[in-house]
PDB file of N, CA and C in Angstrom:
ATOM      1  N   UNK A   1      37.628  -3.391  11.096  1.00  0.00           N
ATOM      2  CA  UNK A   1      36.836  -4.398  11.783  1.00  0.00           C
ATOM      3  C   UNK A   1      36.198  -3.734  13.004  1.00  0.00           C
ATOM      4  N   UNK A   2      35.063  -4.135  12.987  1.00  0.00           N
ATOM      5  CA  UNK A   2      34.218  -3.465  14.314  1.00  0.00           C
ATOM      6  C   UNK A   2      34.720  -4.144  15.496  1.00  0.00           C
ATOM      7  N   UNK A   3      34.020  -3.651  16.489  1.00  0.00           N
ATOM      8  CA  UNK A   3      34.348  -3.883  18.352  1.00  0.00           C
ATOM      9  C   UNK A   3      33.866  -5.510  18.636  1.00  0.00           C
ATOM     10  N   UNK A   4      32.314  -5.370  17.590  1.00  0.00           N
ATOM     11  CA  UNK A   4      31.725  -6.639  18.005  1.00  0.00           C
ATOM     12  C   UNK A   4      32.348  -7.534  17.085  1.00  0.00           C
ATOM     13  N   UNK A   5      32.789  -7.522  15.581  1.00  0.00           N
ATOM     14  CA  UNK A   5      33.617  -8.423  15.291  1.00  0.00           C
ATOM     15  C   UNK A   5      34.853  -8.962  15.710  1.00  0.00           C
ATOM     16  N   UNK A   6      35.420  -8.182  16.439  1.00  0.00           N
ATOM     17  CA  UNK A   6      36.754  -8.699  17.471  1.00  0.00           C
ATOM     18  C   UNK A   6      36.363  -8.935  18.451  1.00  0.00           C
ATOM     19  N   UNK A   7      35.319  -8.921  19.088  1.00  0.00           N
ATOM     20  CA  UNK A   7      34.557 -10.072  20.793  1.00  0.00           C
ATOM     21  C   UNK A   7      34.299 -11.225  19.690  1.00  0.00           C
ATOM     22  N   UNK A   8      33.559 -11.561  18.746  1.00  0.00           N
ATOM     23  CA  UNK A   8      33.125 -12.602  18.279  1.00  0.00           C
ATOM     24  C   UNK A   8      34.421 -13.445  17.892  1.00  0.00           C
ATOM     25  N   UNK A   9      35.446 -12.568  17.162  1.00  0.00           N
ATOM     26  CA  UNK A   9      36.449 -13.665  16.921  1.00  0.00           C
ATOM     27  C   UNK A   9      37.944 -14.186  18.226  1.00  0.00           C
ATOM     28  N   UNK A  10      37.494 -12.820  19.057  1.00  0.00           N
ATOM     29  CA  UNK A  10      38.158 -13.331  20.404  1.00  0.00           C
ATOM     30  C   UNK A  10      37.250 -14.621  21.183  1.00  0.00           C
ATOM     31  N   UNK A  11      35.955 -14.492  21.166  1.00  0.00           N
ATOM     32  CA  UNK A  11      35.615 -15.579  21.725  1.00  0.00           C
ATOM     33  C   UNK A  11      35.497 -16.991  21.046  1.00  0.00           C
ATOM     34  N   UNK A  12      35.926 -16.595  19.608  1.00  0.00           N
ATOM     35  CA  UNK A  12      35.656 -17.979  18.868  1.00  0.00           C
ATOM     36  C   UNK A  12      37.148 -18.617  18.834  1.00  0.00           C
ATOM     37  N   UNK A  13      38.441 -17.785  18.618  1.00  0.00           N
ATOM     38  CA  UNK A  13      39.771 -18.118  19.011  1.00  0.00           C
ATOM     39  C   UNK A  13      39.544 -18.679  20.348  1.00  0.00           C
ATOM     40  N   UNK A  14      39.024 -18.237  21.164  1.00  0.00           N
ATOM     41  CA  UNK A  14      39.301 -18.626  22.811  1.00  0.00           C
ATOM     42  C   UNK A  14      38.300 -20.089  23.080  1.00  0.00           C
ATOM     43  N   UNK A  15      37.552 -20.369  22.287  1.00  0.00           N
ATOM     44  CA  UNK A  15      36.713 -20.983  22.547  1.00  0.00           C
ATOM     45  C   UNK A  15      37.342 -22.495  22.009  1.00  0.00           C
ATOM     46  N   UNK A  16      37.420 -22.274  20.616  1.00  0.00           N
ATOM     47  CA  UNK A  16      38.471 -22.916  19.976  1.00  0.00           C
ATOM     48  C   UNK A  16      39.189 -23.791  20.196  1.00  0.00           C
ATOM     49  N   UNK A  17      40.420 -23.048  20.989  1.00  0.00           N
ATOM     50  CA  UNK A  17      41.838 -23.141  22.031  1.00  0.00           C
ATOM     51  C   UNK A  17      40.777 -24.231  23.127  1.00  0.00           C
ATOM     52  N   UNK A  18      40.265 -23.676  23.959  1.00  0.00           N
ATOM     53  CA  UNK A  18      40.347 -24.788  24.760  1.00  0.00           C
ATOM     54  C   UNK A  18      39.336 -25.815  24.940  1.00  0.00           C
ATOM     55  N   UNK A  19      38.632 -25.949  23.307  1.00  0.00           N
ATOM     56  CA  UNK A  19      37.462 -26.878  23.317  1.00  0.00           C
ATOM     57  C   UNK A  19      39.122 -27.969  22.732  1.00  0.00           C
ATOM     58  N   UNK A  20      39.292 -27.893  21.824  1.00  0.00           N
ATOM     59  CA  UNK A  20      40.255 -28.536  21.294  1.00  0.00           C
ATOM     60  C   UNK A  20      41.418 -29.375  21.672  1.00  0.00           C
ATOM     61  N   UNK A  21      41.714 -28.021  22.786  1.00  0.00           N
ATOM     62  CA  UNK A  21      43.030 -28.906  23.563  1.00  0.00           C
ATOM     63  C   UNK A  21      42.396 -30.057  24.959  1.00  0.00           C
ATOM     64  N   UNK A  22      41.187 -30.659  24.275  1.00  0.00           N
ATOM     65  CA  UNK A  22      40.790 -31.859  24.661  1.00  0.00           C
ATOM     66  C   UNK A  22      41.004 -32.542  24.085  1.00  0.00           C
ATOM     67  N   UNK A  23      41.434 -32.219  22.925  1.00  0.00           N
ATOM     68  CA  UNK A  23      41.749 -33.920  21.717  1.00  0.00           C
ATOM     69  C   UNK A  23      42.683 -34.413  22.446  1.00  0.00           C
ATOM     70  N   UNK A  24      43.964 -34.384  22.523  1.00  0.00           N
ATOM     71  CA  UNK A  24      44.798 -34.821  22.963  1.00  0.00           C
ATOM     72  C   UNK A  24      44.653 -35.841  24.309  1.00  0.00           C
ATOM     73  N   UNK A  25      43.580 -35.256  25.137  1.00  0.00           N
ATOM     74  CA  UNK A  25      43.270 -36.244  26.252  1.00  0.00           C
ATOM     75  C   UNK A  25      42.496 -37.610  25.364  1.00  0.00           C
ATOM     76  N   UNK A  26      41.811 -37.636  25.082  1.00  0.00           N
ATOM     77  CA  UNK A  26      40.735 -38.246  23.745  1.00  0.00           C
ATOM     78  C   UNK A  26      41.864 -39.488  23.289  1.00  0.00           C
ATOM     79  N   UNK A  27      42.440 -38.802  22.707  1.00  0.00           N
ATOM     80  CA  UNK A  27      43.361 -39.385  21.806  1.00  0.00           C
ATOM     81  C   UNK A  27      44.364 -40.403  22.691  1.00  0.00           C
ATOM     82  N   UNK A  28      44.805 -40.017  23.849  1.00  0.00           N
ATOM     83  CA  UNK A  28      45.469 -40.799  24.776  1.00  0.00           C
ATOM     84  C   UNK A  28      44.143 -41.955  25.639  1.00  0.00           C
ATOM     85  N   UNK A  29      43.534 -41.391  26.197  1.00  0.00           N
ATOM     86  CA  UNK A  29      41.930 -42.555  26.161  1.00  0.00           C
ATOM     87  C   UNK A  29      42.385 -43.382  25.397  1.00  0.00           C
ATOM     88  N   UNK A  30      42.047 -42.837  23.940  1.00  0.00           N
ATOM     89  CA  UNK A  30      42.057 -44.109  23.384  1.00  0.00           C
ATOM     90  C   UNK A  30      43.318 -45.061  23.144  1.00  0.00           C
ATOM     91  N   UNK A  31      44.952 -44.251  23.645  1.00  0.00           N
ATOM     92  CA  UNK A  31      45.634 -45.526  23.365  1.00  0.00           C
ATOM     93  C   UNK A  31      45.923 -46.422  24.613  1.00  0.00           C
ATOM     94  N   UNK A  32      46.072 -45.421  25.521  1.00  0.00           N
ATOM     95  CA  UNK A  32      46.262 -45.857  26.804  1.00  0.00           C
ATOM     96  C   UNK A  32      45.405 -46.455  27.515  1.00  0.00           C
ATOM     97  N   UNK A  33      43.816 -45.679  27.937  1.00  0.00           N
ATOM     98  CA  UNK A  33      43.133 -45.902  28.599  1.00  0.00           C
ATOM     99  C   UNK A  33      42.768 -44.878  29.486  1.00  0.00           C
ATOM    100  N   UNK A  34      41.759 -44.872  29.944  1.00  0.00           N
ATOM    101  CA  UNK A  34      41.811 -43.874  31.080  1.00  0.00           C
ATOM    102  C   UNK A  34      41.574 -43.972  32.869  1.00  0.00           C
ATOM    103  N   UNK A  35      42.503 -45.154  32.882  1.00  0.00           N
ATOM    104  CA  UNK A  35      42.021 -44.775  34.517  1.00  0.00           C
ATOM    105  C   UNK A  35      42.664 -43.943  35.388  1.00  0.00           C
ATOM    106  N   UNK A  36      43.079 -43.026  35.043  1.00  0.00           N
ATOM    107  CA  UNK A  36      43.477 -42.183  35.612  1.00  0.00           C
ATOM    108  C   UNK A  36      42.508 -40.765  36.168  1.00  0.00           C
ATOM    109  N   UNK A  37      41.489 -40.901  35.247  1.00  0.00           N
ATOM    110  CA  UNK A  37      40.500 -39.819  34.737  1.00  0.00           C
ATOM    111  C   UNK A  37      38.890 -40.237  35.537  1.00  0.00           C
ATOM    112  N   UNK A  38      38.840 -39.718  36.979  1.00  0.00           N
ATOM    113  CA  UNK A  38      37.476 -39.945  37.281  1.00  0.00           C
ATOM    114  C   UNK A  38      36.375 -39.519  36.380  1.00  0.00           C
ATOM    115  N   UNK A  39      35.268 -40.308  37.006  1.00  0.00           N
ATOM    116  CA  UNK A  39      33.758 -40.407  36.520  1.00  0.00           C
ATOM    117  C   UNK A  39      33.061 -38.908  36.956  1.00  0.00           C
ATOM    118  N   UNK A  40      33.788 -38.943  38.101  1.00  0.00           N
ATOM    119  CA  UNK A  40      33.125 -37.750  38.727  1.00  0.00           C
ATOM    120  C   UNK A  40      33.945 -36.455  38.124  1.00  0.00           C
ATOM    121  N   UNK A  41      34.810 -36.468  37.942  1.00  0.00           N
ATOM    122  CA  UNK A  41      35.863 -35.123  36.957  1.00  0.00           C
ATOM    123  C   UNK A  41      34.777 -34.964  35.621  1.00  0.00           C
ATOM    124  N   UNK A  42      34.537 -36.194  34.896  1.00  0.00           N
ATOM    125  CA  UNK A  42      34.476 -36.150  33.716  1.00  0.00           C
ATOM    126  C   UNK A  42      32.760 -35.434  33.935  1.00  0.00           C
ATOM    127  N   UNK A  43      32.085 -36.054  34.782  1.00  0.00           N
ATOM    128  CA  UNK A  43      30.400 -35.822  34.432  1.00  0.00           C
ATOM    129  C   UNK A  43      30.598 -34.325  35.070  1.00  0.00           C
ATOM    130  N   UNK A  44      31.339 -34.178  36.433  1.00  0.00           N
ATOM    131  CA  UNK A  44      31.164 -32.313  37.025  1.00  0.00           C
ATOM    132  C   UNK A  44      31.830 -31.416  35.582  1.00  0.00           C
ATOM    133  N   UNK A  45      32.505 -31.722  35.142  1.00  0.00           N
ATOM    134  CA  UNK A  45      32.822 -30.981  33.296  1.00  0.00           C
ATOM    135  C   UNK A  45      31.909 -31.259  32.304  1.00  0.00           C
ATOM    136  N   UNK A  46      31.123 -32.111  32.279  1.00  0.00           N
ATOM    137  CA  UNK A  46      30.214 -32.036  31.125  1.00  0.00           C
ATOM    138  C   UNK A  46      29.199 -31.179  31.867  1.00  0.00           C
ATOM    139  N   UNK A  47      28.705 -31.368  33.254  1.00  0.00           N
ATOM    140  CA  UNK A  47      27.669 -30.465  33.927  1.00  0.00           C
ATOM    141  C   UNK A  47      27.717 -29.179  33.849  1.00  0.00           C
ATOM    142  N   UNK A  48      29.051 -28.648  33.802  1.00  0.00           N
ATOM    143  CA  UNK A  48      29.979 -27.380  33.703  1.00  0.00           C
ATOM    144  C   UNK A  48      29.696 -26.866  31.730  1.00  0.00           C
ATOM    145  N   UNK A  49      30.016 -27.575  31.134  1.00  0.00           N
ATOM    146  CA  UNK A  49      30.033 -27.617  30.036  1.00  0.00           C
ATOM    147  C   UNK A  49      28.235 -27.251  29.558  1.00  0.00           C
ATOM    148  N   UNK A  50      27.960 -28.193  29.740  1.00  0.00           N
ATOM    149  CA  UNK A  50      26.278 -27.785  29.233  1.00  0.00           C
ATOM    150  C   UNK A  50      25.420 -26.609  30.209  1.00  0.00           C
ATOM    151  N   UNK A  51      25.685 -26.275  31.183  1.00  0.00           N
ATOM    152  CA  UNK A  51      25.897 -24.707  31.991  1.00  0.00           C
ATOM    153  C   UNK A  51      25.749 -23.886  30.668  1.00  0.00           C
ATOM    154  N   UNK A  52      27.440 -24.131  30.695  1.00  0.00           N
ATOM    155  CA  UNK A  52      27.611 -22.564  29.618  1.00  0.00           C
ATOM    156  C   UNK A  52      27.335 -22.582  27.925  1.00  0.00           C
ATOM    157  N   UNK A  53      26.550 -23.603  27.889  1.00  0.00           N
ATOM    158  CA  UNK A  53      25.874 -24.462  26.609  1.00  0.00           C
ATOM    159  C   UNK A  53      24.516 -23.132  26.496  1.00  0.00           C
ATOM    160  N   UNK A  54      23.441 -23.780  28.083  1.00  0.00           N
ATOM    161  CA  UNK A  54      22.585 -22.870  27.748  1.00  0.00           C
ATOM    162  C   UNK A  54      22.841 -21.642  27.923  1.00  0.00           C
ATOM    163  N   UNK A  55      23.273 -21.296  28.565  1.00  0.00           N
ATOM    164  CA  UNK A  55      23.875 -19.768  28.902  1.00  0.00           C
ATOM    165  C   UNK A  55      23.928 -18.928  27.221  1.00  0.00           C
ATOM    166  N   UNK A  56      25.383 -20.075  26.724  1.00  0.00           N
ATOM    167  CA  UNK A  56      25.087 -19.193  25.379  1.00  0.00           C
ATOM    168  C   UNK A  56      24.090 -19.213  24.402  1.00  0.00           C
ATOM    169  N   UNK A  57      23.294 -20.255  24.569  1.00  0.00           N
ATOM    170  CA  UNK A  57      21.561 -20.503  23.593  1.00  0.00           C
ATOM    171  C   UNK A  57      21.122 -19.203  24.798  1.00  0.00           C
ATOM    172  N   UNK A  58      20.691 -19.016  25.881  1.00  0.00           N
ATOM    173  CA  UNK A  58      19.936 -17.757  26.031  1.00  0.00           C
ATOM    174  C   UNK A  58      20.785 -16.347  25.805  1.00  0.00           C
ATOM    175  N   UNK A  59      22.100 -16.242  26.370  1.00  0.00           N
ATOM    176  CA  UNK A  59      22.651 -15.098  25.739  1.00  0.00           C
ATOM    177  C   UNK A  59      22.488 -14.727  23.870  1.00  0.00           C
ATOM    178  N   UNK A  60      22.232 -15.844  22.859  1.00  0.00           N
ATOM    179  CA  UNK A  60      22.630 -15.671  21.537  1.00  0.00           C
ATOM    180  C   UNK A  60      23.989 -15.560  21.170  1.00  0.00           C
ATOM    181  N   UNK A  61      24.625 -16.461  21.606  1.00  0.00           N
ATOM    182  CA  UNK A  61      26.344 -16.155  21.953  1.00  0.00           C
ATOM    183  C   UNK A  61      26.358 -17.711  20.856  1.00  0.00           C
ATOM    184  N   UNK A  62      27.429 -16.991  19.563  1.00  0.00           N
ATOM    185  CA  UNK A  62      27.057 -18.359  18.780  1.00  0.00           C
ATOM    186  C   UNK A  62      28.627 -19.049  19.109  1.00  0.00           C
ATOM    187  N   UNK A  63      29.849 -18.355  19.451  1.00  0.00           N
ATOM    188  CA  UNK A  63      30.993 -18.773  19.749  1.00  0.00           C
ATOM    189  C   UNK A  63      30.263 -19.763  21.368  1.00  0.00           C
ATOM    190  N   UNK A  64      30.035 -19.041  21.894  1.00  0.00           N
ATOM    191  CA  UNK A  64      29.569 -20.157  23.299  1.00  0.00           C
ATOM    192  C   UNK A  64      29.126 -21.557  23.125  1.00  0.00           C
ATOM    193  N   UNK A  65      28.286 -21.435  22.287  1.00  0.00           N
ATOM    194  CA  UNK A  65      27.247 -22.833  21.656  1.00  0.00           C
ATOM    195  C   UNK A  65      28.182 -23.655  21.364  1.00  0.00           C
ATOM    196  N   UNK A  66      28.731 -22.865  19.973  1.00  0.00           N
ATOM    197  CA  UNK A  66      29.504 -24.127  19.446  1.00  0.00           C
ATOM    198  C   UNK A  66      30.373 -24.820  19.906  1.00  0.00           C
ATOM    199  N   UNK A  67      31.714 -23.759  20.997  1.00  0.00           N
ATOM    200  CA  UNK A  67      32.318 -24.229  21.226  1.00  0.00           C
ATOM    201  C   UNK A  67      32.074 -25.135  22.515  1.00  0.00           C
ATOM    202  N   UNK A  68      31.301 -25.177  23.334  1.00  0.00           N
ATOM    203  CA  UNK A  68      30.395 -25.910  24.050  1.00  0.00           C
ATOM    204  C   UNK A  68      30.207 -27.458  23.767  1.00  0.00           C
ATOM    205  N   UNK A  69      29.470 -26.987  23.011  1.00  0.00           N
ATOM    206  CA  UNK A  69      28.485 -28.427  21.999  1.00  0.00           C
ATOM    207  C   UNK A  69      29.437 -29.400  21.755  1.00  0.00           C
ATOM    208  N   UNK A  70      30.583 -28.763  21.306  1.00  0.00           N
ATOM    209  CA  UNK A  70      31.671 -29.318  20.918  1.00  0.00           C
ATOM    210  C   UNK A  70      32.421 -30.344  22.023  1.00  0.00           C
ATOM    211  N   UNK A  71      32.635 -29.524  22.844  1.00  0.00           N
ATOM    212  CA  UNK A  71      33.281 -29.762  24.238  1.00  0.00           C
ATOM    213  C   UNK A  71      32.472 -30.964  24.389  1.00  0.00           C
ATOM    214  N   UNK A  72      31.314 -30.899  24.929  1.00  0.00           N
ATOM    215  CA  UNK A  72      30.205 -31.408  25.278  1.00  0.00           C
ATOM    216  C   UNK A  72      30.437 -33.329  24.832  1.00  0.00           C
ATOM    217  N   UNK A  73      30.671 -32.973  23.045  1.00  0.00           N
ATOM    218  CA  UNK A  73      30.865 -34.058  22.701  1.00  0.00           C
ATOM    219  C   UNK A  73      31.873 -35.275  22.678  1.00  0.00           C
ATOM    220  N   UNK A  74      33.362 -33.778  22.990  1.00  0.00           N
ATOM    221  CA  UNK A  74      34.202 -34.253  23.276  1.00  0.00           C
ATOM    222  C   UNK A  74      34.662 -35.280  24.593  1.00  0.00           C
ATOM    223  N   UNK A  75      34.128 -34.884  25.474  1.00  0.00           N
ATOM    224  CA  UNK A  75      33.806 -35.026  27.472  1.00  0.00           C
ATOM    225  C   UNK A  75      32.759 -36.495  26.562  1.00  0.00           C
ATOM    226  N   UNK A  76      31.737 -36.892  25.968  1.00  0.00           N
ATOM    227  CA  UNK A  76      31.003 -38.136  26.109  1.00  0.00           C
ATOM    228  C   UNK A  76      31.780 -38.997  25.569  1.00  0.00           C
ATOM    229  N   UNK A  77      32.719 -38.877  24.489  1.00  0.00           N
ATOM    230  CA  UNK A  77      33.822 -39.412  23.779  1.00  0.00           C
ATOM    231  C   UNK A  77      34.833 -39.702  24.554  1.00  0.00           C
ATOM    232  N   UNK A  78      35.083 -39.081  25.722  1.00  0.00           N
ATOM    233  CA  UNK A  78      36.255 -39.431  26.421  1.00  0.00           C
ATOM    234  C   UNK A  78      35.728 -40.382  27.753  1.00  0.00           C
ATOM    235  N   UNK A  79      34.608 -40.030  28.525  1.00  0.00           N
ATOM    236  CA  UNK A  79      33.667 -40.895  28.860  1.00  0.00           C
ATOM    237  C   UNK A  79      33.316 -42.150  28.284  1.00  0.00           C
ATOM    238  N   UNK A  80      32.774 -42.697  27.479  1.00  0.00           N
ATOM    239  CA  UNK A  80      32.243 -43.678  26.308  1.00  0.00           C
ATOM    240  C   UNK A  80      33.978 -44.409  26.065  1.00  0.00           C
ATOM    241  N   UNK A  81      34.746 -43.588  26.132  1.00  0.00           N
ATOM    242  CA  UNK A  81      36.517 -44.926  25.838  1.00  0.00           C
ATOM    243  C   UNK A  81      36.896 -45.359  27.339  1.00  0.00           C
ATOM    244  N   UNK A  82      36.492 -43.908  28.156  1.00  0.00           N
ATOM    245  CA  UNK A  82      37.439 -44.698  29.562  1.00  0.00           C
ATOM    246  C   UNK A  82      36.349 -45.751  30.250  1.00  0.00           C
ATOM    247  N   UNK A  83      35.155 -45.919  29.528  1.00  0.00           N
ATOM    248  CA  UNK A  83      34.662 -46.999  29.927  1.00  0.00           C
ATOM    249  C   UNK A  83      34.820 -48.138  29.297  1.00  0.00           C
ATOM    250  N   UNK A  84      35.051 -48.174  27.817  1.00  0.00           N
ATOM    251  CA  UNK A  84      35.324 -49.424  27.158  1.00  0.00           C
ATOM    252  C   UNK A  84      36.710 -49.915  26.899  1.00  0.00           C
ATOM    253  N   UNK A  85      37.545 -48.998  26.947  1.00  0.00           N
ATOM    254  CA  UNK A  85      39.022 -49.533  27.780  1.00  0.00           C
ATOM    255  C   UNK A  85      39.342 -49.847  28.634  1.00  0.00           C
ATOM    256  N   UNK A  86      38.305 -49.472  30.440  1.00  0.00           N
ATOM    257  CA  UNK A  86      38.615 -50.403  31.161  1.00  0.00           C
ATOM    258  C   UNK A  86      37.969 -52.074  30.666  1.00  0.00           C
ATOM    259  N   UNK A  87      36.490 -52.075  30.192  1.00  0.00           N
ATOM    260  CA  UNK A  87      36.236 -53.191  29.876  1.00  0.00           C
ATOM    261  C   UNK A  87      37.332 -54.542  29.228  1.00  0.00           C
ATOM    262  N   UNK A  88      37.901 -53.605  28.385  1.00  0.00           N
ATOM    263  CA  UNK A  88      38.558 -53.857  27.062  1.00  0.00           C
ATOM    264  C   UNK A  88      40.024 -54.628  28.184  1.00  0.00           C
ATOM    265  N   UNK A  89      40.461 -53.727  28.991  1.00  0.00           N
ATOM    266  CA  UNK A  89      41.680 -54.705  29.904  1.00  0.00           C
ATOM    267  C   UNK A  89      41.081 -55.054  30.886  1.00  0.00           C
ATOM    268  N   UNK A  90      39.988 -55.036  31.373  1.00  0.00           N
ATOM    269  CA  UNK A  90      39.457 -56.038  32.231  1.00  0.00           C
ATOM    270  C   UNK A  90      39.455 -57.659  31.953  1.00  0.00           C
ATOM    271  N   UNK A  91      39.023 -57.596  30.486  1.00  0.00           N
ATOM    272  CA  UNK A  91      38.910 -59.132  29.519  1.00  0.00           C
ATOM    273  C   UNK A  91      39.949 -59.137  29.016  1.00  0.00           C
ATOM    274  N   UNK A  92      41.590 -58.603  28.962  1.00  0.00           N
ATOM    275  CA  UNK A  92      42.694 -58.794  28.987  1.00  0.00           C
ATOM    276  C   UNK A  92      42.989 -59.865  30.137  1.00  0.00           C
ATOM    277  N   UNK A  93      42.689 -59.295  31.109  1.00  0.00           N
ATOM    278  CA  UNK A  93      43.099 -59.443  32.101  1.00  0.00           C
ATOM    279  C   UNK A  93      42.815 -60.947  32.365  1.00  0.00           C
ATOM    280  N   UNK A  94      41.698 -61.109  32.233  1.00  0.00           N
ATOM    281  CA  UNK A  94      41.106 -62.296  32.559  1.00  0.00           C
ATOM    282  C   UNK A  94      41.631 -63.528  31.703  1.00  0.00           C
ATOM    283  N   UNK A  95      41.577 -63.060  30.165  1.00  0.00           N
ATOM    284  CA  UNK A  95      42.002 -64.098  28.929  1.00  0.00           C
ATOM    285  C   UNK A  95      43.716 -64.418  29.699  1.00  0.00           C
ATOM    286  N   UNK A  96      44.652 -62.943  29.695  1.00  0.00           N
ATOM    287  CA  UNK A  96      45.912 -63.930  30.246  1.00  0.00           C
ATOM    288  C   UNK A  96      46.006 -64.654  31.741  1.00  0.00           C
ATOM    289  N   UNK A  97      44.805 -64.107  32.937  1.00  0.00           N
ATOM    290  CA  UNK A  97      44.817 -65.548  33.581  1.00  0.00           C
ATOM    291  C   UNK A  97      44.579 -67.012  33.343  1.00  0.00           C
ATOM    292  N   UNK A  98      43.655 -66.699  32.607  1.00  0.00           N
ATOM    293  CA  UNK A  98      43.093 -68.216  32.042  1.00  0.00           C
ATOM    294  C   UNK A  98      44.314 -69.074  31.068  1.00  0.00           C
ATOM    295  N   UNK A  99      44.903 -68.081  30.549  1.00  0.00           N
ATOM    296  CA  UNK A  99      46.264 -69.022  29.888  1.00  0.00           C
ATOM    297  C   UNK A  99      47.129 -69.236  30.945  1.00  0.00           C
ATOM    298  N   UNK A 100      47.403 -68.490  31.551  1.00  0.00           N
ATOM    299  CA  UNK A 100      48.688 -69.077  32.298  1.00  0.00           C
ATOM    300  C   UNK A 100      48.124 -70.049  33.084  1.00  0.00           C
ATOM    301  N   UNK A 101      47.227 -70.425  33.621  1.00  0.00           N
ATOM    302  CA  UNK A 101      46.393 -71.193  34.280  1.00  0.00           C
ATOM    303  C   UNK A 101      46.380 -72.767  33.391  1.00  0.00           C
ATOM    304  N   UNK A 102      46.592 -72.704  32.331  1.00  0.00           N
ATOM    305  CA  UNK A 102      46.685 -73.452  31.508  1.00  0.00           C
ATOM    306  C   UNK A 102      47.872 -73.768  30.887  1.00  0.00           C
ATOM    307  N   UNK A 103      48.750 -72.806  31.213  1.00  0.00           N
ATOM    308  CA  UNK A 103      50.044 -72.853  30.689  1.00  0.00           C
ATOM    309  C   UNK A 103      50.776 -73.299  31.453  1.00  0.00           C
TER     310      UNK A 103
END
């Protein structure tokens, strides 16, 4: 295996690894919720994220892109729940005042 095939698959392992080990946040979003997780964390990481987006579209860096893009989508996905899970127990919130109010 050549020099440049082991940068390409070191950066696609590495890229990989920590586009991925965002599911798990994702995945808790969605059972939990996220208010724990600022607006401002989440958008300065997608800003961060699409950075090294173009970086790798002008370098030709195809491990960069993807794993990027990826990221990218991951960060609007986690964005897009911690907003409709607060919604989502906001109108919790409200439906069990209105019963006990009644109850």
């Amino acid at each position: 295996m050549t020099t440049d095939n082991w940068i390409l698959v070191l950066g696609s392992v590495g890229g990989f690894c920590t586009t991925f080990a965002y599911v798990p946040q994702v995945i808790k979003i969605w059972k939990q919720g996220g208010r724990d997780l600022s607006y401002g964390m989440l958008g300065l990481y997608l800003i961060g994220v699409v950075l090294w987006l173009a970086y790798g579209v002008l370098m030709h860096a195809q491990a960069v892109v993807l794993t990027n893009f990826a990221t990218a989508i991951l960060i609007g996905i986690a964005t897009g729940l911690k907003a409709w899970t607060a919604r989502r127990d906001e109108i919790k919130t409200g439906l069990s005042e209105v019963a006990a109010e009644r109850g």
